[in-house]
C-alpha atoms as a PDB file:
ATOM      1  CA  UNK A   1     146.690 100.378 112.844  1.00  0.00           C
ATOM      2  CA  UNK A   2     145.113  97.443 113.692  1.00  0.00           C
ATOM      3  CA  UNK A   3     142.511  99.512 116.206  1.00  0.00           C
ATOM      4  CA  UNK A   4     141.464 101.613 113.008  1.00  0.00           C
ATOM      5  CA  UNK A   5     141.059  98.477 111.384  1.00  0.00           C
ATOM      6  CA  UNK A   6     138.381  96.638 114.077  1.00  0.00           C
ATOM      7  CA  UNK A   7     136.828 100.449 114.011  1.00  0.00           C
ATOM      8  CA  UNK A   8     136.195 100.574 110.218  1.00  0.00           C
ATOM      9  CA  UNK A   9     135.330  96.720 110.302  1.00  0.00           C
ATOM     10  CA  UNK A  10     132.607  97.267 112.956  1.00  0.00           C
ATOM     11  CA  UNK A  11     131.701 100.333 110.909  1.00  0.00           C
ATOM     12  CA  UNK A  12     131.279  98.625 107.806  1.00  0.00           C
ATOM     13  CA  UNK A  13     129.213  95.495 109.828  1.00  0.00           C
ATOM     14  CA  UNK A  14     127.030  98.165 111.601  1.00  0.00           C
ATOM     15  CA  UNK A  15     126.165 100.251 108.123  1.00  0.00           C
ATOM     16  CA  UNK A  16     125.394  96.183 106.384  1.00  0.00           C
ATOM     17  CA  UNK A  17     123.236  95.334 109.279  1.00  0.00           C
ATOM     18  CA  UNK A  18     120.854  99.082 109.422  1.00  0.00           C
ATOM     19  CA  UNK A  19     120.802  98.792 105.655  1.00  0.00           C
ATOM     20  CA  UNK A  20     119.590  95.227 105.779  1.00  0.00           C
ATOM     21  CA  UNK A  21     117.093  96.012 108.248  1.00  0.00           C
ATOM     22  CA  UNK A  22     115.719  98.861 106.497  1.00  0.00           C
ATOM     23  CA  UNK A  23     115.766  96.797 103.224  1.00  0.00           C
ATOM     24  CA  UNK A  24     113.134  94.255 105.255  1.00  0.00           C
ATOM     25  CA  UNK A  25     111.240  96.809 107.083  1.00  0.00           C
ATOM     26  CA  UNK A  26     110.621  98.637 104.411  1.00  0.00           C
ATOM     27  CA  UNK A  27     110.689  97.045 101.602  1.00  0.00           C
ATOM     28  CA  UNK A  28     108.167  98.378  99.126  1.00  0.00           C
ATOM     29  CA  UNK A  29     105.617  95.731  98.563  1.00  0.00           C
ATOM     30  CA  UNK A  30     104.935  94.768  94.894  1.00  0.00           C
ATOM     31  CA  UNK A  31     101.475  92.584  93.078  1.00  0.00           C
ATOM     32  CA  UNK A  32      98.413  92.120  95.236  1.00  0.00           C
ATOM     33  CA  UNK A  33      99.366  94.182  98.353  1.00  0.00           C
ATOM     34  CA  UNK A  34     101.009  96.925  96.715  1.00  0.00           C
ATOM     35  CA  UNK A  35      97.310  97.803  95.124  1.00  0.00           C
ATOM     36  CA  UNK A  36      95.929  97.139  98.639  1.00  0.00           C
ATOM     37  CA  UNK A  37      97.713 100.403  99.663  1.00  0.00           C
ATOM     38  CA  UNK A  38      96.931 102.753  96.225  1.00  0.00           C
ATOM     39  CA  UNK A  39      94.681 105.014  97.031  1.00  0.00           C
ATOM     40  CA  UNK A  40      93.558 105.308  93.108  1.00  0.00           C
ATOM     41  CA  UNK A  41      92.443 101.772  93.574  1.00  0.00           C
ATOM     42  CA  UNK A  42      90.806 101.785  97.111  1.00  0.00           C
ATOM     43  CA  UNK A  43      88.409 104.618  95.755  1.00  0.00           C
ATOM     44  CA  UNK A  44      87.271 102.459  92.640  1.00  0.00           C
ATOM     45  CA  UNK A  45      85.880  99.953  95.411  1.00  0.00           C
ATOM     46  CA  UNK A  46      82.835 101.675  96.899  1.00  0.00           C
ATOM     47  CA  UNK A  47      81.749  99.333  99.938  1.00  0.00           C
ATOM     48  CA  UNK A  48      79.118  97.217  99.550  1.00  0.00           C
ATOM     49  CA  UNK A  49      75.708  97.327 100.205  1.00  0.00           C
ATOM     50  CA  UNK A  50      74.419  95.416 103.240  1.00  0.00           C
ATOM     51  CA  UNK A  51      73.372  91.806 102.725  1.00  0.00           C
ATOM     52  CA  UNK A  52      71.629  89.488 104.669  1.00  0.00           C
ATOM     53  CA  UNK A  53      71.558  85.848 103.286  1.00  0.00           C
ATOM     54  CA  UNK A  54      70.197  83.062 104.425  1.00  0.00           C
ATOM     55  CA  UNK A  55      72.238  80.238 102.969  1.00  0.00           C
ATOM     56  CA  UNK A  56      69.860  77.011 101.532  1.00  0.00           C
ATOM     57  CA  UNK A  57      72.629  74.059 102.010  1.00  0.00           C
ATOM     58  CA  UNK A  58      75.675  75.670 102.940  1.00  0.00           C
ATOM     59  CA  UNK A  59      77.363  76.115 105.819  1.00  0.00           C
ATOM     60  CA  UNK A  60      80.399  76.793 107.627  1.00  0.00           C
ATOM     61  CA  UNK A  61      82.865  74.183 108.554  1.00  0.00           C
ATOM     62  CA  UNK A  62      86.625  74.092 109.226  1.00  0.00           C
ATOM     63  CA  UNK A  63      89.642  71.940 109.196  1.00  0.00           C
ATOM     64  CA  UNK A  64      93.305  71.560 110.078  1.00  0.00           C
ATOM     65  CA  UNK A  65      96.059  74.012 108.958  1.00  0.00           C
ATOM     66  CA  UNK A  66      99.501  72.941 109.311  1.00  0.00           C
ATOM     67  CA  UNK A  67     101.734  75.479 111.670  1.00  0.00           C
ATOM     68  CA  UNK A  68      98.435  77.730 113.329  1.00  0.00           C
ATOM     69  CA  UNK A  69      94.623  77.925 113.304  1.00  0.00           C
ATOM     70  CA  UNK A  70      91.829  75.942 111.972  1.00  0.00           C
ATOM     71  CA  UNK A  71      90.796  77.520 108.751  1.00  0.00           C
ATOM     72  CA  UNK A  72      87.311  78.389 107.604  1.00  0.00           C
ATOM     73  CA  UNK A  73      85.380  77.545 104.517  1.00  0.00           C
ATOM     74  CA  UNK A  74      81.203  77.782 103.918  1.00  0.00           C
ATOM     75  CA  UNK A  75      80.833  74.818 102.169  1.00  0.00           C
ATOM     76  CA  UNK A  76      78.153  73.205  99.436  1.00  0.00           C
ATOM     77  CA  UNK A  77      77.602  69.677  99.059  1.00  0.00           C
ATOM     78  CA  UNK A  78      77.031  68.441  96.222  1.00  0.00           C
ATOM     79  CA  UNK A  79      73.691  66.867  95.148  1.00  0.00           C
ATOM     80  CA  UNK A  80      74.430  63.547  94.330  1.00  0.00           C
ATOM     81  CA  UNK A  81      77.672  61.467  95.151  1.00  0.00           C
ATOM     82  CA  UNK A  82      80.778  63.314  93.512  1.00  0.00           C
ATOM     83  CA  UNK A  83      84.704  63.782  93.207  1.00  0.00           C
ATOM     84  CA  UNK A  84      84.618  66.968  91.734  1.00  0.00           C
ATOM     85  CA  UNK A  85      85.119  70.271  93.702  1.00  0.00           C
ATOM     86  CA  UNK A  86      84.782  74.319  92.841  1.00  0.00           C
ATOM     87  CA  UNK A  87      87.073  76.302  95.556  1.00  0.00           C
ATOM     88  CA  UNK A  88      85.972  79.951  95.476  1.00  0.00           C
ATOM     89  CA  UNK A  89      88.124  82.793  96.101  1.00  0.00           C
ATOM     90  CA  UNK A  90      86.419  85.528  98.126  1.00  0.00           C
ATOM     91  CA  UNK A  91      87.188  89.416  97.072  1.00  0.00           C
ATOM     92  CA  UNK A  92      89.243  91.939  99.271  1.00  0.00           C
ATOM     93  CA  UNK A  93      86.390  92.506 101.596  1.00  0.00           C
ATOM     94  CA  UNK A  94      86.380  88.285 103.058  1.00  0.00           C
ATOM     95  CA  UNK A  95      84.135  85.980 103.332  1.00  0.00           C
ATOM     96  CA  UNK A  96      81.136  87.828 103.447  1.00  0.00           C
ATOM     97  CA  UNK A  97      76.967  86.731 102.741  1.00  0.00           C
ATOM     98  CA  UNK A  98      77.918  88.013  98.925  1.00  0.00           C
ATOM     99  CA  UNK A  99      80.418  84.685  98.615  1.00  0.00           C
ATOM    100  CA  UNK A 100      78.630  82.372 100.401  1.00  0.00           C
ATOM    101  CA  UNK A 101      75.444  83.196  98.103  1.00  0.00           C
ATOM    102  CA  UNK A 102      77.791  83.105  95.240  1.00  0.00           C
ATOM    103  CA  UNK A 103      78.848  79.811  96.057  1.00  0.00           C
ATOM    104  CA  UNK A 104      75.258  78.396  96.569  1.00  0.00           C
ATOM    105  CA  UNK A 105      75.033  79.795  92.719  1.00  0.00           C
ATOM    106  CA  UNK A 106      77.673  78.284  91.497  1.00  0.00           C
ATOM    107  CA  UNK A 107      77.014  74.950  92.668  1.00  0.00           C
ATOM    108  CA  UNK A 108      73.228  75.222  91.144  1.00  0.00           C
ATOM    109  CA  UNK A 109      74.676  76.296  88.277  1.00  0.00           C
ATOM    110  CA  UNK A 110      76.776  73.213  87.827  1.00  0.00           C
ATOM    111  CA  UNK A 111      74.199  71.406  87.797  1.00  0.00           C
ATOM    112  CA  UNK A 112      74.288  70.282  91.831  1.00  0.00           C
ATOM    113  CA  UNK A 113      76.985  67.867  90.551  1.00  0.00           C
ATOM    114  CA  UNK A 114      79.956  69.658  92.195  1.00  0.00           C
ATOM    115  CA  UNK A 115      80.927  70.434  95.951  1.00  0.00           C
ATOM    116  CA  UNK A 116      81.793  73.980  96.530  1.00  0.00           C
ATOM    117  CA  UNK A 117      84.122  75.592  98.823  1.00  0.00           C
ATOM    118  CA  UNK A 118      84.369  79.370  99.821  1.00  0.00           C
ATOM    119  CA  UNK A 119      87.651  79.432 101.272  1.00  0.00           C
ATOM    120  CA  UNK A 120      88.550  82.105 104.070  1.00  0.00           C
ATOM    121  CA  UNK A 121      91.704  83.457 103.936  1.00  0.00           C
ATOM    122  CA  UNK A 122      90.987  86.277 106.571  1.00  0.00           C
ATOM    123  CA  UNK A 123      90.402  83.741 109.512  1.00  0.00           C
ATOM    124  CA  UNK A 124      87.162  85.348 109.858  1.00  0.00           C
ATOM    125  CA  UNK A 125      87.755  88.874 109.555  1.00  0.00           C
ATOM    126  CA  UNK A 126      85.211  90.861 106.972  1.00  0.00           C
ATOM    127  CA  UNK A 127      85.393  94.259 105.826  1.00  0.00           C
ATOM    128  CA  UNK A 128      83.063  96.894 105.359  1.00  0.00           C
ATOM    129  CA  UNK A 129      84.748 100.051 103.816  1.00  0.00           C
ATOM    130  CA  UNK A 130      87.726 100.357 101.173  1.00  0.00           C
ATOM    131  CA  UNK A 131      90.123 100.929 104.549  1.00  0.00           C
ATOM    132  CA  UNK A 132      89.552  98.311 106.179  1.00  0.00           C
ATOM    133  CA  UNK A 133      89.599  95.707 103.382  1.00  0.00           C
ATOM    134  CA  UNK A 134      92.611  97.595 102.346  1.00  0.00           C
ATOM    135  CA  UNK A 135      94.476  96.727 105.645  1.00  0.00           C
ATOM    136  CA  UNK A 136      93.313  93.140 105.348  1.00  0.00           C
ATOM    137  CA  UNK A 137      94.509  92.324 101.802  1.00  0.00           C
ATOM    138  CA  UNK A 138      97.817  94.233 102.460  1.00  0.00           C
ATOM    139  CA  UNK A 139      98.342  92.490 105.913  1.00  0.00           C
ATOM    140  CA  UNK A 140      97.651  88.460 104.761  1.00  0.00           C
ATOM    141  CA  UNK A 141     100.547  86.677 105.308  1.00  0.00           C
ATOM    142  CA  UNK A 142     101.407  85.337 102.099  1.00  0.00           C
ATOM    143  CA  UNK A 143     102.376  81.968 104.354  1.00  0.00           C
ATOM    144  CA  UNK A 144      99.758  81.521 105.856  1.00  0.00           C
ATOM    145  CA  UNK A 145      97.104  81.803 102.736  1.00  0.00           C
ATOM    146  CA  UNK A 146      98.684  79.055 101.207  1.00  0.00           C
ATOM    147  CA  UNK A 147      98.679  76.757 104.707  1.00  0.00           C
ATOM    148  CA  UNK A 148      94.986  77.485 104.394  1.00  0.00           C
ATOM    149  CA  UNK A 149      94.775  76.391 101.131  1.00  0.00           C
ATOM    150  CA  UNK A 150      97.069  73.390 101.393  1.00  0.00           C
ATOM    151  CA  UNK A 151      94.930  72.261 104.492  1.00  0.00           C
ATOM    152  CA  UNK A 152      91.608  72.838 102.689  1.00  0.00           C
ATOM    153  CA  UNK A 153      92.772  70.667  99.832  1.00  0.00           C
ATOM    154  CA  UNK A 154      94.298  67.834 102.433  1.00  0.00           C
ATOM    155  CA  UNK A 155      90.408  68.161 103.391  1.00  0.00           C
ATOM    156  CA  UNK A 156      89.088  67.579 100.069  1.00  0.00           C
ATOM    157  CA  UNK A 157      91.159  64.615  99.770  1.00  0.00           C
ATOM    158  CA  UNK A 158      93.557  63.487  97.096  1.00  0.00           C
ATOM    159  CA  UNK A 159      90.871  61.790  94.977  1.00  0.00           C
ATOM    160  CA  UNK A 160      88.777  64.748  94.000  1.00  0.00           C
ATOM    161  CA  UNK A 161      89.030  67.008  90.932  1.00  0.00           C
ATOM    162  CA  UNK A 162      89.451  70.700  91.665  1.00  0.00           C
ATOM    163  CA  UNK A 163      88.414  73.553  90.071  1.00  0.00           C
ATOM    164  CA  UNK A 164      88.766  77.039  91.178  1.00  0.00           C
ATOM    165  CA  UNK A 165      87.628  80.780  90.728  1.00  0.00           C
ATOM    166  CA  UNK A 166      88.062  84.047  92.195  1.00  0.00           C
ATOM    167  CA  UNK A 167      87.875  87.886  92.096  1.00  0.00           C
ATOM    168  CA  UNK A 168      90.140  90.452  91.998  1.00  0.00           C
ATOM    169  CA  UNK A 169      92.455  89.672  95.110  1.00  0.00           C
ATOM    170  CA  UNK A 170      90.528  86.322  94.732  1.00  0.00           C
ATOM    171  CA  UNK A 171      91.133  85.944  91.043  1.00  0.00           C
ATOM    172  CA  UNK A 172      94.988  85.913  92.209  1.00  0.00           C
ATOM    173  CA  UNK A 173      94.394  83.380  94.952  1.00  0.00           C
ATOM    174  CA  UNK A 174      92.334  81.158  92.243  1.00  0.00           C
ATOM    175  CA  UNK A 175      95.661  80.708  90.638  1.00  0.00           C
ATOM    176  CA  UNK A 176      97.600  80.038  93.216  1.00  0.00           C
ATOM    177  CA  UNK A 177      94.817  77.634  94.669  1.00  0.00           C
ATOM    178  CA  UNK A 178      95.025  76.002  90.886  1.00  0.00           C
ATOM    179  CA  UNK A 179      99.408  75.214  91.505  1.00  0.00           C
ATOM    180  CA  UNK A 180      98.949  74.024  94.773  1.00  0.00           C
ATOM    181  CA  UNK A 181      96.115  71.498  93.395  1.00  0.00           C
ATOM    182  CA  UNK A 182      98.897  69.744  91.479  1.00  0.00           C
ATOM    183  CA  UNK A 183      97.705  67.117  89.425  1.00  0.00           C
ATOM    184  CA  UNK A 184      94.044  67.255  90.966  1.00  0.00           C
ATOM    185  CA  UNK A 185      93.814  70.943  89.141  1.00  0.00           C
ATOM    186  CA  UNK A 186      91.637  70.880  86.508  1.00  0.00           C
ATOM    187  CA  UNK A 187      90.939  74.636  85.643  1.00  0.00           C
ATOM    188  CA  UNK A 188      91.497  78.017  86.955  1.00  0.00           C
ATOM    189  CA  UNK A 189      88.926  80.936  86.663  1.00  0.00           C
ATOM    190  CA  UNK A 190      90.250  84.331  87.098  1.00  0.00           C
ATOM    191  CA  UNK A 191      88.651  87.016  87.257  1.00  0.00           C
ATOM    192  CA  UNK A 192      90.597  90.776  86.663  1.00  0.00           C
ATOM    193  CA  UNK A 193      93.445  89.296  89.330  1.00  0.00           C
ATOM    194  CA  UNK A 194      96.779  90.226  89.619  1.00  0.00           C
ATOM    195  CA  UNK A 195      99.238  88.058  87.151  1.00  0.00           C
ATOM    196  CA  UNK A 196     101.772  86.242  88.998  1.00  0.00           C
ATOM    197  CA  UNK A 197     105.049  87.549  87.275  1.00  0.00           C
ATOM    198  CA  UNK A 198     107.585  85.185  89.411  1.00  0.00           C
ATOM    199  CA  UNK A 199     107.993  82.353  86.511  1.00  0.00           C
ATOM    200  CA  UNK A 200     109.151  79.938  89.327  1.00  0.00           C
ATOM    201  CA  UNK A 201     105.584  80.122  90.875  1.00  0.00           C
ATOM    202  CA  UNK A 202     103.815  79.676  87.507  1.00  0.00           C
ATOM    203  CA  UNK A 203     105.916  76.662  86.555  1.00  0.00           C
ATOM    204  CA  UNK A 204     104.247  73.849  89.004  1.00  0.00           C
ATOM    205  CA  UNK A 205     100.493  74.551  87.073  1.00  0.00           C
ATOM    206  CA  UNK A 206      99.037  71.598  85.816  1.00  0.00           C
ATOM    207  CA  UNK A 207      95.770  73.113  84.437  1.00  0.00           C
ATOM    208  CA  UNK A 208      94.615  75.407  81.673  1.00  0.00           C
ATOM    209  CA  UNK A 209      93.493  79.535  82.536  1.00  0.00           C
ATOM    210  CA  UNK A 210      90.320  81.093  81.833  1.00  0.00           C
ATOM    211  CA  UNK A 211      91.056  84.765  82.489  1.00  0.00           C
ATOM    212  CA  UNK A 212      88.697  87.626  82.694  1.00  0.00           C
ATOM    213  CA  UNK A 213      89.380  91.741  82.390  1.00  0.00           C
ATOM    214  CA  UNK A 214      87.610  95.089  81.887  1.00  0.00           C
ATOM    215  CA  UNK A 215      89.189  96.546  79.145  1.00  0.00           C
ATOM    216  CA  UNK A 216      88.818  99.962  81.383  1.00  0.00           C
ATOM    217  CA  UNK A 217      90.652  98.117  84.109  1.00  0.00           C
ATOM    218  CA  UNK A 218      93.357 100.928  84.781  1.00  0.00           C
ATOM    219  CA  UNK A 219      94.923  98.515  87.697  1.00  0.00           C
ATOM    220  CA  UNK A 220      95.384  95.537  85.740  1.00  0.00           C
ATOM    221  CA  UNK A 221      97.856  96.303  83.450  1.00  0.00           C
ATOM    222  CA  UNK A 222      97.000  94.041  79.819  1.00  0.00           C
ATOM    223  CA  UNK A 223     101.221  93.795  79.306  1.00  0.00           C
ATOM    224  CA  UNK A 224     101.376  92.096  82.903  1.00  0.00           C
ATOM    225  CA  UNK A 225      98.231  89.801  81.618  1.00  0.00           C
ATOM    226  CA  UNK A 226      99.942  88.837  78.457  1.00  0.00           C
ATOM    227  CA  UNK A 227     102.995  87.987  79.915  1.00  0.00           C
ATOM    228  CA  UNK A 228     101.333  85.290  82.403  1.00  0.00           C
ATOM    229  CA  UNK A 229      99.798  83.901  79.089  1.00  0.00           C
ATOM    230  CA  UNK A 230     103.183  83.654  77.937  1.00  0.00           C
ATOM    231  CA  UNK A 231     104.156  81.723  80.785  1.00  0.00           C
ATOM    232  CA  UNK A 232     101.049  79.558  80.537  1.00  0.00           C
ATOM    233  CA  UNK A 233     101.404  78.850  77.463  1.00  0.00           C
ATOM    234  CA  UNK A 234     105.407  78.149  77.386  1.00  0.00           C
ATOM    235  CA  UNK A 235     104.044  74.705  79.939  1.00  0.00           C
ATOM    236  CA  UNK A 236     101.582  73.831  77.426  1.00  0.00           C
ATOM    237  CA  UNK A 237      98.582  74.730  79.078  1.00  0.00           C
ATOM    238  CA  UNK A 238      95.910  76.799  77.289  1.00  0.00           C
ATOM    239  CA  UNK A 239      94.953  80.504  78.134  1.00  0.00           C
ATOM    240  CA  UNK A 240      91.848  81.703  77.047  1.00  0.00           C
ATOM    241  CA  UNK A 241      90.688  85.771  77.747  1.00  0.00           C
ATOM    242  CA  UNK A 242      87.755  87.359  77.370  1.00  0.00           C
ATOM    243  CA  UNK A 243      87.921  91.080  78.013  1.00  0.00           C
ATOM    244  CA  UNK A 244      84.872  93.627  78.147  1.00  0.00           C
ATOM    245  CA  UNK A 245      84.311  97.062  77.891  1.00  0.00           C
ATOM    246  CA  UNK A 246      84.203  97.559  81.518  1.00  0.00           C
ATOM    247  CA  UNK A 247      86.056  98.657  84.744  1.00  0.00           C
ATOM    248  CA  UNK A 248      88.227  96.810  86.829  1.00  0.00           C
ATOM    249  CA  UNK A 249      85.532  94.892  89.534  1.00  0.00           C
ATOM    250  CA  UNK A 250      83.003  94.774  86.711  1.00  0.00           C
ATOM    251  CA  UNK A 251      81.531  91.212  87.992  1.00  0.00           C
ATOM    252  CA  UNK A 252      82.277  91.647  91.843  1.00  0.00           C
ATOM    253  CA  UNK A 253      79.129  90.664  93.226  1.00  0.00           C
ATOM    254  CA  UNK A 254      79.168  92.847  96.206  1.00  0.00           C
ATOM    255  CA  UNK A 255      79.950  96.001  93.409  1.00  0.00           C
ATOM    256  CA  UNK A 256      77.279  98.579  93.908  1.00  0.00           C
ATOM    257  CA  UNK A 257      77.941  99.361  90.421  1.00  0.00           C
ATOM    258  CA  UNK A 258      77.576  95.737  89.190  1.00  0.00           C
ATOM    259  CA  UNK A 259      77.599  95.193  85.143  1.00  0.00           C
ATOM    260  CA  UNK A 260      74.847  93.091  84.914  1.00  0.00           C
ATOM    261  CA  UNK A 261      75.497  92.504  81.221  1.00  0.00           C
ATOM    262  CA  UNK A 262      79.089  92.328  81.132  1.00  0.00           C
ATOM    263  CA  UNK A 263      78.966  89.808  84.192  1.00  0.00           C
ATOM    264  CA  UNK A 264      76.639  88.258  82.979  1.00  0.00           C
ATOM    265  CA  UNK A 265      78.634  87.154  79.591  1.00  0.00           C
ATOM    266  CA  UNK A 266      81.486  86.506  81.617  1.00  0.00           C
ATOM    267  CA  UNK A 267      79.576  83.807  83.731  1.00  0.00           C
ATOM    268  CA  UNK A 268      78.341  82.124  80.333  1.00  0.00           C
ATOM    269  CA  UNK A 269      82.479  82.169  79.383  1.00  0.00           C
ATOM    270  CA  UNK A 270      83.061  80.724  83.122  1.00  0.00           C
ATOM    271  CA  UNK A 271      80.550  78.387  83.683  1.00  0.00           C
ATOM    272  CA  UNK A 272      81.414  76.691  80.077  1.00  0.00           C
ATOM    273  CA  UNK A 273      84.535  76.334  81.026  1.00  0.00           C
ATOM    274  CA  UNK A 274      83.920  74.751  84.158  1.00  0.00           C
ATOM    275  CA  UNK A 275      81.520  72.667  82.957  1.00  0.00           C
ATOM    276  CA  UNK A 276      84.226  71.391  80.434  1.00  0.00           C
ATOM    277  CA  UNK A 277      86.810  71.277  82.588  1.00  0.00           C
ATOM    278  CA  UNK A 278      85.105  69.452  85.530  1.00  0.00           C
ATOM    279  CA  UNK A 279      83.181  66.973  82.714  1.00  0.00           C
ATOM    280  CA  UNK A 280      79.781  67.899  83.999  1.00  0.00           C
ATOM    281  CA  UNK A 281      76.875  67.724  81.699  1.00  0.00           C
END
């Protein structure tokens, strides 16, 4: 009896473990890198056309992240002395010319009063077709995109004021750049990313939301937007969208099929709010 016993026991421990490892292996994965993998959405990103810029002030520079690698950011001084900062969020395809000239915009268009930031969350790796940045937003390690933030922000130091934006994949990361800020967050840009739906990660913010959508935007679901509102809102922060008649990607820069309309109304919306929330003139 007691034989049949150890049997079923070692049975029973061998069935838990295979089950648990399948659970891991295979676990279905669910926000930004479950879209990484839809085909649906890999097709509505055409790859972008070449671009060779020639950046005026920036350049690339990098800095300590805790547990691995240097990380990599193209950074913008500011024109005159400053503590306030813009961190940009590069799109599924890296940090590619398209960011870095959008962060030499950005910082003109604040008036040369901020510092900008283009963070790199691929450690250098770019992509060129909807595959390849597909395999590169499904395989960042959660981990070690917020190590690259937290070390960028250790780099800012803790007496600057720091704004961020981002699209799509970077629209995500522009919140999550925003709650690891802490107190030195003073506004989040988001542009069409994916809402964080785990209330324990929206809970730290300390900033209000400026969030931008296509109305068309069949990926980002307008429920899964309201509900991060919700949650916003619930901490006493403000959440403020503006959503146009476009598709999802509407105002990615490196979009062959750019709005030049809609993005452009969206940057009036973004750079107000910047403007407000950094206190520059």
């Amino acid at each position: 009896m007691k034989k049949i016993l150890a049997s079923l026991l070692t049975a029973v421990i061998f069935l838990a473990a295979n089950d648990a490892n399948a659970q891991s292996c295979c676990k279905r994965p669910t926000g930004m890198q479950a879209l990484a993998m839809n085909k649906a959405f890999k097709a509505s990103h055409e790859a972008p056309l070449p671009l060779s810029y020639a950046a005026e002030k920036g350049a690339m520079m990098q800095f300590p992240v805790a547990g691995g690698n240097d990380g990599n950011a193209f950074f913008v001084p500011s024109d005159v002395e400053t503590n306030k900062v813009l961190i940009i969020f590069h799109e599924w395809w890296g940090l590619n010319d398209y960011i870095k000239r959008e962060a030499e915009k950005w910082q003109k268009l604040l008036g040369g009063k901020v510092a900008v930031y283009a963070v790199d969350l691929y450690d250098g790796k770019e992509a060129v077709t909807p595959d390849e940045a597909g395999k590169l937003m499904s395989g960042l390690d959660l981990n070690r995109g917020e190590a690259i933030i937290k070390g960028l922000i250790q780099k800012i130091g803790n007496t600057k004021t720091i704004a961020t934006l981002g699209w799509c994949m970077g629209g995500s990361w522009s919140f999550t750049g925003s709650v690891l800020a802490g107190t030195q967050a003073a506004g989040c840009v988001m542009y069409y990313g994916f809402p964080e739906k785990d209330a324990n990660r929206v809970k730290p913010l300390k900033c209000d939301i400026l969030y931008i959508r296509g109305s068309k935007d069949n990926f980002i679901k307008e429920a899964d937007v309201a509900e991060l509102e919700h949650k916003v809102k619930v901490l006493g922060h403000s959440f403020t969208l503006y959503s146009f008649d476009a598709v999802h990607a509407f105002a990615n820069p490196s979009n062959p099929h750019y709005d030049v309309k809609a993005a452009t109304e969206a940057q009036g919306y973004s750079l107000k709010f910047l403007k407000e929330k950094l206190s520059v003139e």
